[in-house]
N, C-alpha and C. Protein backbone atom coordinates (compact mmCIF):
# COMPACT_ATOMS: atom_id res chain seq x y z
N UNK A 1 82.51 -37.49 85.26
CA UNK A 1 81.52 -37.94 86.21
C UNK A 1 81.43 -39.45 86.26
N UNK A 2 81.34 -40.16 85.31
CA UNK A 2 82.01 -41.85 85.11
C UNK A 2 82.88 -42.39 86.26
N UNK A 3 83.75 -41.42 86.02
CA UNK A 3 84.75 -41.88 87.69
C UNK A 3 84.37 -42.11 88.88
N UNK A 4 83.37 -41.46 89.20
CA UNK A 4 82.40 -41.57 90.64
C UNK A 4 81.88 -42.65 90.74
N UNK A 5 81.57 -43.02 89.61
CA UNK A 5 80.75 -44.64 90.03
C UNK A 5 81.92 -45.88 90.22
N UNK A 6 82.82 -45.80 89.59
CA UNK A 6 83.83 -47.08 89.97
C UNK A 6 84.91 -46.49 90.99
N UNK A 7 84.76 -47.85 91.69
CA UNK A 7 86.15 -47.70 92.87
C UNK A 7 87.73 -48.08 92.55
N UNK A 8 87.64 -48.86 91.35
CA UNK A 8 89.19 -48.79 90.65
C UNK A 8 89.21 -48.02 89.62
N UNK A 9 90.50 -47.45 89.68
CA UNK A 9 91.36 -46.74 88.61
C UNK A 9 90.68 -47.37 87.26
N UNK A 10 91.07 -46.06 86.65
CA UNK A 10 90.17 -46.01 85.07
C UNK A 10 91.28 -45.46 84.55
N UNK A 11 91.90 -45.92 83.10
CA UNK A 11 92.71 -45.35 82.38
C UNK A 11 91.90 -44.80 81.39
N UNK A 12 92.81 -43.32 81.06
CA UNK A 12 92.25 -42.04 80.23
C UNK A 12 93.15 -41.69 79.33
N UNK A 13 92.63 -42.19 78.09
CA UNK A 13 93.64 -41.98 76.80
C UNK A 13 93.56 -40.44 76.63
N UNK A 14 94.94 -39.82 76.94
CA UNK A 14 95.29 -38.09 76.48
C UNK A 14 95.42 -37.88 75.05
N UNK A 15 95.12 -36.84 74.29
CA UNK A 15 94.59 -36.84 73.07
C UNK A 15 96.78 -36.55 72.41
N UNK A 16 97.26 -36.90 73.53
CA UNK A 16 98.51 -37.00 72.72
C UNK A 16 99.14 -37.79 72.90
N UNK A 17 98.09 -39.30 73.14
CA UNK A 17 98.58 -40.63 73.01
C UNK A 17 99.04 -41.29 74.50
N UNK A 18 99.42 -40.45 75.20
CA UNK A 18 99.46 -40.86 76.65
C UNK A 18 98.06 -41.20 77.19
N UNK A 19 98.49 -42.25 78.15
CA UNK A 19 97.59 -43.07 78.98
C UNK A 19 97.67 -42.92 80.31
N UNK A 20 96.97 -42.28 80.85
CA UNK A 20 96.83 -41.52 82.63
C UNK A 20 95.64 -43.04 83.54
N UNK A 21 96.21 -43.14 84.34
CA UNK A 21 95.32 -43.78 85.54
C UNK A 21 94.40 -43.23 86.24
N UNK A 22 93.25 -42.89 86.49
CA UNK A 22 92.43 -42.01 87.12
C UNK A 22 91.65 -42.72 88.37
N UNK A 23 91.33 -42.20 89.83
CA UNK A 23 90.15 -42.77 90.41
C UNK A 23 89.83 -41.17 90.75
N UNK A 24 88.41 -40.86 91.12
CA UNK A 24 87.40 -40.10 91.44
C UNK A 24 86.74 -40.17 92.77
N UNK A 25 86.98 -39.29 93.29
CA UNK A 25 86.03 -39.64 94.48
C UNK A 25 85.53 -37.90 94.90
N UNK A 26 84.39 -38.16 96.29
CA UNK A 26 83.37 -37.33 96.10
C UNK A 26 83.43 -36.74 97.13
N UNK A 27 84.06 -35.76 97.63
CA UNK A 27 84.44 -35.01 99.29
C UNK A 27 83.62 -33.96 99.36
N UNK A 28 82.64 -34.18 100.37
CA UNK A 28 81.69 -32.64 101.13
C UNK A 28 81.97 -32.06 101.48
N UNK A 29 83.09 -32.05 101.97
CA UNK A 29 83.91 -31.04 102.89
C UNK A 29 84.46 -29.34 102.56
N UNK A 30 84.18 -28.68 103.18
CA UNK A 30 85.39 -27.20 102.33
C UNK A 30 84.74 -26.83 101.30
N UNK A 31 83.18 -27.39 100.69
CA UNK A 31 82.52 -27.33 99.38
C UNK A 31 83.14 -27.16 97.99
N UNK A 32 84.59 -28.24 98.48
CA UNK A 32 84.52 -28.77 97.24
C UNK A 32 83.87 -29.95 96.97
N UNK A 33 83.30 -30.54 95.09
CA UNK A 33 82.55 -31.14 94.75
C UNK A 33 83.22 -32.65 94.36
N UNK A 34 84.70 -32.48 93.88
CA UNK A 34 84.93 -33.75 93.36
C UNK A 34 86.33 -33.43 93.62
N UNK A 35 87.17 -34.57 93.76
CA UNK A 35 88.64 -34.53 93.31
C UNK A 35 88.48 -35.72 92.58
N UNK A 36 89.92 -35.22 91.82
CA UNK A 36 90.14 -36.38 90.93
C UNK A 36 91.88 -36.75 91.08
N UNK A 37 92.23 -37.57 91.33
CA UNK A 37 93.56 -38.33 91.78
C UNK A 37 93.88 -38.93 90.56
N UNK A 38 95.61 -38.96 89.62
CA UNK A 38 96.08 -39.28 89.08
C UNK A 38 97.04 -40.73 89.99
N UNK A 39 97.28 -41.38 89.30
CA UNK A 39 98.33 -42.51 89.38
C UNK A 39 98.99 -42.76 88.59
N UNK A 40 100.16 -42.93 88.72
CA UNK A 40 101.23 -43.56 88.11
C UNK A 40 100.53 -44.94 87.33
N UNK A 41 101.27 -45.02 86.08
CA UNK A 41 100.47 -46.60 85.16
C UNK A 41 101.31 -47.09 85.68
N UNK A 42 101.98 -47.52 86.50
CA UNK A 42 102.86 -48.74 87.08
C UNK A 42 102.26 -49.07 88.41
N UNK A 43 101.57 -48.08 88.63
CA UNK A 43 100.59 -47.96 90.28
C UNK A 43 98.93 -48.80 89.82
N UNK A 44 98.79 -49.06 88.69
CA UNK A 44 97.41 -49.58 88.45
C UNK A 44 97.25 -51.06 88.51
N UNK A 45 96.42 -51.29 88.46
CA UNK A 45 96.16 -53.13 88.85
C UNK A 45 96.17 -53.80 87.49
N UNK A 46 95.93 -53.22 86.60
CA UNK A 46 95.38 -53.80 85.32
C UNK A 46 96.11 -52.83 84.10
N UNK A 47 96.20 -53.60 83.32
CA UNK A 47 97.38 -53.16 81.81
C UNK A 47 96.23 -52.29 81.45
N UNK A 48 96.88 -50.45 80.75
CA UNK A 48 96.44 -49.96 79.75
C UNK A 48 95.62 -51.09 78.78
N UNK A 49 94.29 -50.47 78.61
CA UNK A 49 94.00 -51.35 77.06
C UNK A 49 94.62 -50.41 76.18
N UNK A 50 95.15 -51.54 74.81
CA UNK A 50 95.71 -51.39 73.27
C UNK A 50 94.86 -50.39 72.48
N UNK A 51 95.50 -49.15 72.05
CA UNK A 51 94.95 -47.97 71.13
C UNK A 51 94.68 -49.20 69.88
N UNK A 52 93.69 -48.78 69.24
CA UNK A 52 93.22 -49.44 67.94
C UNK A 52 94.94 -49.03 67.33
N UNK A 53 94.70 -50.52 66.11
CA UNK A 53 95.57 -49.79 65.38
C UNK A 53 95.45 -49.21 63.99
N UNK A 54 96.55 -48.23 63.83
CA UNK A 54 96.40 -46.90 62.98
C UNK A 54 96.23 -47.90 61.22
N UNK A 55 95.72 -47.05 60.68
CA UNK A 55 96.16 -47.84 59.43
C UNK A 55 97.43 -47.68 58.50
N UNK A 56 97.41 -48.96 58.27
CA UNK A 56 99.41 -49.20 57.53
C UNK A 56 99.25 -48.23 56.77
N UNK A 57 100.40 -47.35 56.90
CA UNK A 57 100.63 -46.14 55.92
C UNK A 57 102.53 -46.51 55.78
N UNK A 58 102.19 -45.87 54.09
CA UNK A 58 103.78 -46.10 53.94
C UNK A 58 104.93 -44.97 54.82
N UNK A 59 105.50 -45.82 55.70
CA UNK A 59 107.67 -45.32 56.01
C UNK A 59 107.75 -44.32 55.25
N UNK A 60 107.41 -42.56 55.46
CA UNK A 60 108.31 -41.59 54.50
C UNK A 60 110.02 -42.14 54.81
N UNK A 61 110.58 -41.83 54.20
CA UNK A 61 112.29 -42.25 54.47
C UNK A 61 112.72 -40.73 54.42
N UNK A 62 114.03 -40.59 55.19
CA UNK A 62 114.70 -39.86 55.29
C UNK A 62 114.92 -38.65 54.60
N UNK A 63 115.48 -38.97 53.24
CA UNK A 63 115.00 -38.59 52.09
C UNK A 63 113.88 -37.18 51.98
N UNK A 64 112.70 -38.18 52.08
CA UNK A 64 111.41 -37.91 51.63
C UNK A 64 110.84 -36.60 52.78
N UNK A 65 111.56 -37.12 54.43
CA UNK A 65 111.38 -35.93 55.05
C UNK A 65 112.35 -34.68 55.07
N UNK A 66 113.60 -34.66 54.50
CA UNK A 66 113.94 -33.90 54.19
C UNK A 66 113.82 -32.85 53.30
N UNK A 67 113.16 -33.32 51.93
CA UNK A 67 112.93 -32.84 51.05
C UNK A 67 111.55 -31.43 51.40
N UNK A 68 110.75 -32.94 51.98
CA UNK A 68 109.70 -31.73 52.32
C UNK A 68 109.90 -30.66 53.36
N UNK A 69 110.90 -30.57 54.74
CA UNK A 69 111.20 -29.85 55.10
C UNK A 69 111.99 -28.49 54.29
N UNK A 70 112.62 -28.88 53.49
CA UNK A 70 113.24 -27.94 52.28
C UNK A 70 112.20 -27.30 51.52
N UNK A 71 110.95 -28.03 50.90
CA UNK A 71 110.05 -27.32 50.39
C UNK A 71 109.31 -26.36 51.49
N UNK A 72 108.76 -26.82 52.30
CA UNK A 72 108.23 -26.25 53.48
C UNK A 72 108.61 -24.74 53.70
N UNK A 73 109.86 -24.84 53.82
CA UNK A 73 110.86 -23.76 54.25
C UNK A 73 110.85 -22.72 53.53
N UNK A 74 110.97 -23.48 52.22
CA UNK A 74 111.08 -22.64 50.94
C UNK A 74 109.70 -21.92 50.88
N UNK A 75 108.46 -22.62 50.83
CA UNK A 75 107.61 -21.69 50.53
C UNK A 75 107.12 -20.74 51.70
N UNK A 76 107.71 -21.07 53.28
CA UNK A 76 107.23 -20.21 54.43
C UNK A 76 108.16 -18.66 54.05
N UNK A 77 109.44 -19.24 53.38
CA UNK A 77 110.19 -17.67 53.07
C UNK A 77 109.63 -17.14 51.40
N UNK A 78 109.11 -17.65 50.54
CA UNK A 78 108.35 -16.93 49.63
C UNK A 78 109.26 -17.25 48.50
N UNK A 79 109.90 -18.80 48.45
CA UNK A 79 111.00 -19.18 47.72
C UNK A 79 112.63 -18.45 47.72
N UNK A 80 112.46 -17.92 48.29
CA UNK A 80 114.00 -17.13 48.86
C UNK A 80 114.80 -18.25 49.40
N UNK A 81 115.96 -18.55 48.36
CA UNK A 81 116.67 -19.55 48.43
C UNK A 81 117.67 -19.28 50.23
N UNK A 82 118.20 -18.16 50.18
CA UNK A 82 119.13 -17.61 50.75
C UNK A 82 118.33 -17.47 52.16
N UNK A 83 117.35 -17.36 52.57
CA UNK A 83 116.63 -16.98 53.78
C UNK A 83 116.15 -18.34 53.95
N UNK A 84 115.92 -18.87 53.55
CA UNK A 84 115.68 -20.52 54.10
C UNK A 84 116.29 -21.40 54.27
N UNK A 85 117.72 -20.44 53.25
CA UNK A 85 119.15 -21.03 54.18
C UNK A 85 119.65 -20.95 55.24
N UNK A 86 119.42 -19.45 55.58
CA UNK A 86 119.69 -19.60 56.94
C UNK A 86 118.38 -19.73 57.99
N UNK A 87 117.66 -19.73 57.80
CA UNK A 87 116.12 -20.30 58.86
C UNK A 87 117.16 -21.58 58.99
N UNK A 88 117.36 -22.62 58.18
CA UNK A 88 117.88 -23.94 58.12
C UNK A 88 118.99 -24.17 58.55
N UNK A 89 120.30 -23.11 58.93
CA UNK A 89 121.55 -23.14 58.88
C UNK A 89 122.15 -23.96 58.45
N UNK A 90 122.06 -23.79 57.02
CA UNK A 90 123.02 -24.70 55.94
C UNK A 90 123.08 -23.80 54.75
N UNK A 91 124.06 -23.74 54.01
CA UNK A 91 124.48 -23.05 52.97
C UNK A 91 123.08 -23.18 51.61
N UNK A 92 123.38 -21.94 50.94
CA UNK A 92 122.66 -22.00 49.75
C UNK A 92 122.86 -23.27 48.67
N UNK A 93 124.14 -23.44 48.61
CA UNK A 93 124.25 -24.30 47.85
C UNK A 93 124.06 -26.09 47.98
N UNK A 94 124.03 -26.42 49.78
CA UNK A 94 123.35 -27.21 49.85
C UNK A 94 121.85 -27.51 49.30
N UNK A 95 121.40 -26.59 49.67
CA UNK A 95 119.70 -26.46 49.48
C UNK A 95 119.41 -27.10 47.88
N UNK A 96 120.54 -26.51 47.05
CA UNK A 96 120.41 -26.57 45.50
C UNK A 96 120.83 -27.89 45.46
N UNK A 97 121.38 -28.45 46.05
CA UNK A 97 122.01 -30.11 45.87
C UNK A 97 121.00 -30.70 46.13
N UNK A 98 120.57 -30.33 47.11
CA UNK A 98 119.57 -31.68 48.17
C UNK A 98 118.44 -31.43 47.40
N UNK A 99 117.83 -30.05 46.81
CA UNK A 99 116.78 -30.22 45.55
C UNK A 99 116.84 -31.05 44.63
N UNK A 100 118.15 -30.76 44.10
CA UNK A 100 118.11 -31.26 42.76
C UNK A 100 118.59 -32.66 42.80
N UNK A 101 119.20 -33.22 43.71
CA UNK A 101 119.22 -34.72 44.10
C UNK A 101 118.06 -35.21 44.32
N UNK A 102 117.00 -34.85 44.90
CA UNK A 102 116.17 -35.53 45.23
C UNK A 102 115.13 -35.43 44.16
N UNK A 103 115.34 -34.87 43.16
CA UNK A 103 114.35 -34.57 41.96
C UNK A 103 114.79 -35.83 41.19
N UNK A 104 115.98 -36.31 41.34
CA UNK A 104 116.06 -37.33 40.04
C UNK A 104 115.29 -38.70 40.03
């Protein structure tokens, strides 16, 4: 309802980080009550404002997301080495490497 009162585009942070352009306006007609018109962010007059920023959290590395995808896996199949090998399509005996490498 915010939209009704301003005549320029309003950007609307989407809760999955996208940023939409919005104007609102108010048609009697056909009894509908409101439309609401999207724009292109290259179609707006004025820059997205800057999402706060997140707080510095440490870079997992490569590594670190692999591993946990391997644990992950492992405990969605009930530690069944062999079935989370293939959920993963990679051999059993990878799985045992990339564990036990990454344990040291």
């Amino acid at each position: 309802r915010a939209l009704l009162h301003r005549d320029e585009p309003t950007p609307v942070a989407l809760p999955n980080g996208l940023t939409v352009w919005l104007r609102a306006r108010l048609h009697a007609r056909d009894g509908a009550r409101a439309a609401v018109h999207a724009m292109p962010a290259a179609a707006a007059s004025e820059p997205a404002p800057a999402p706060a920023p997140a707080p510095a959290a440490p870079t997992p590395t490569l590594d670190e997301h692999r591993r946990l995808l391997i644990e992950r896996t492992l405990a969605e199949c009930g530690g069944n080495v062999s079935a989370a090998a293939r959920r993963l399509g990679v051999s059993r005996g990878l799985l045992y490497r990339r564990l036990r490498g990454s344990a040291r």
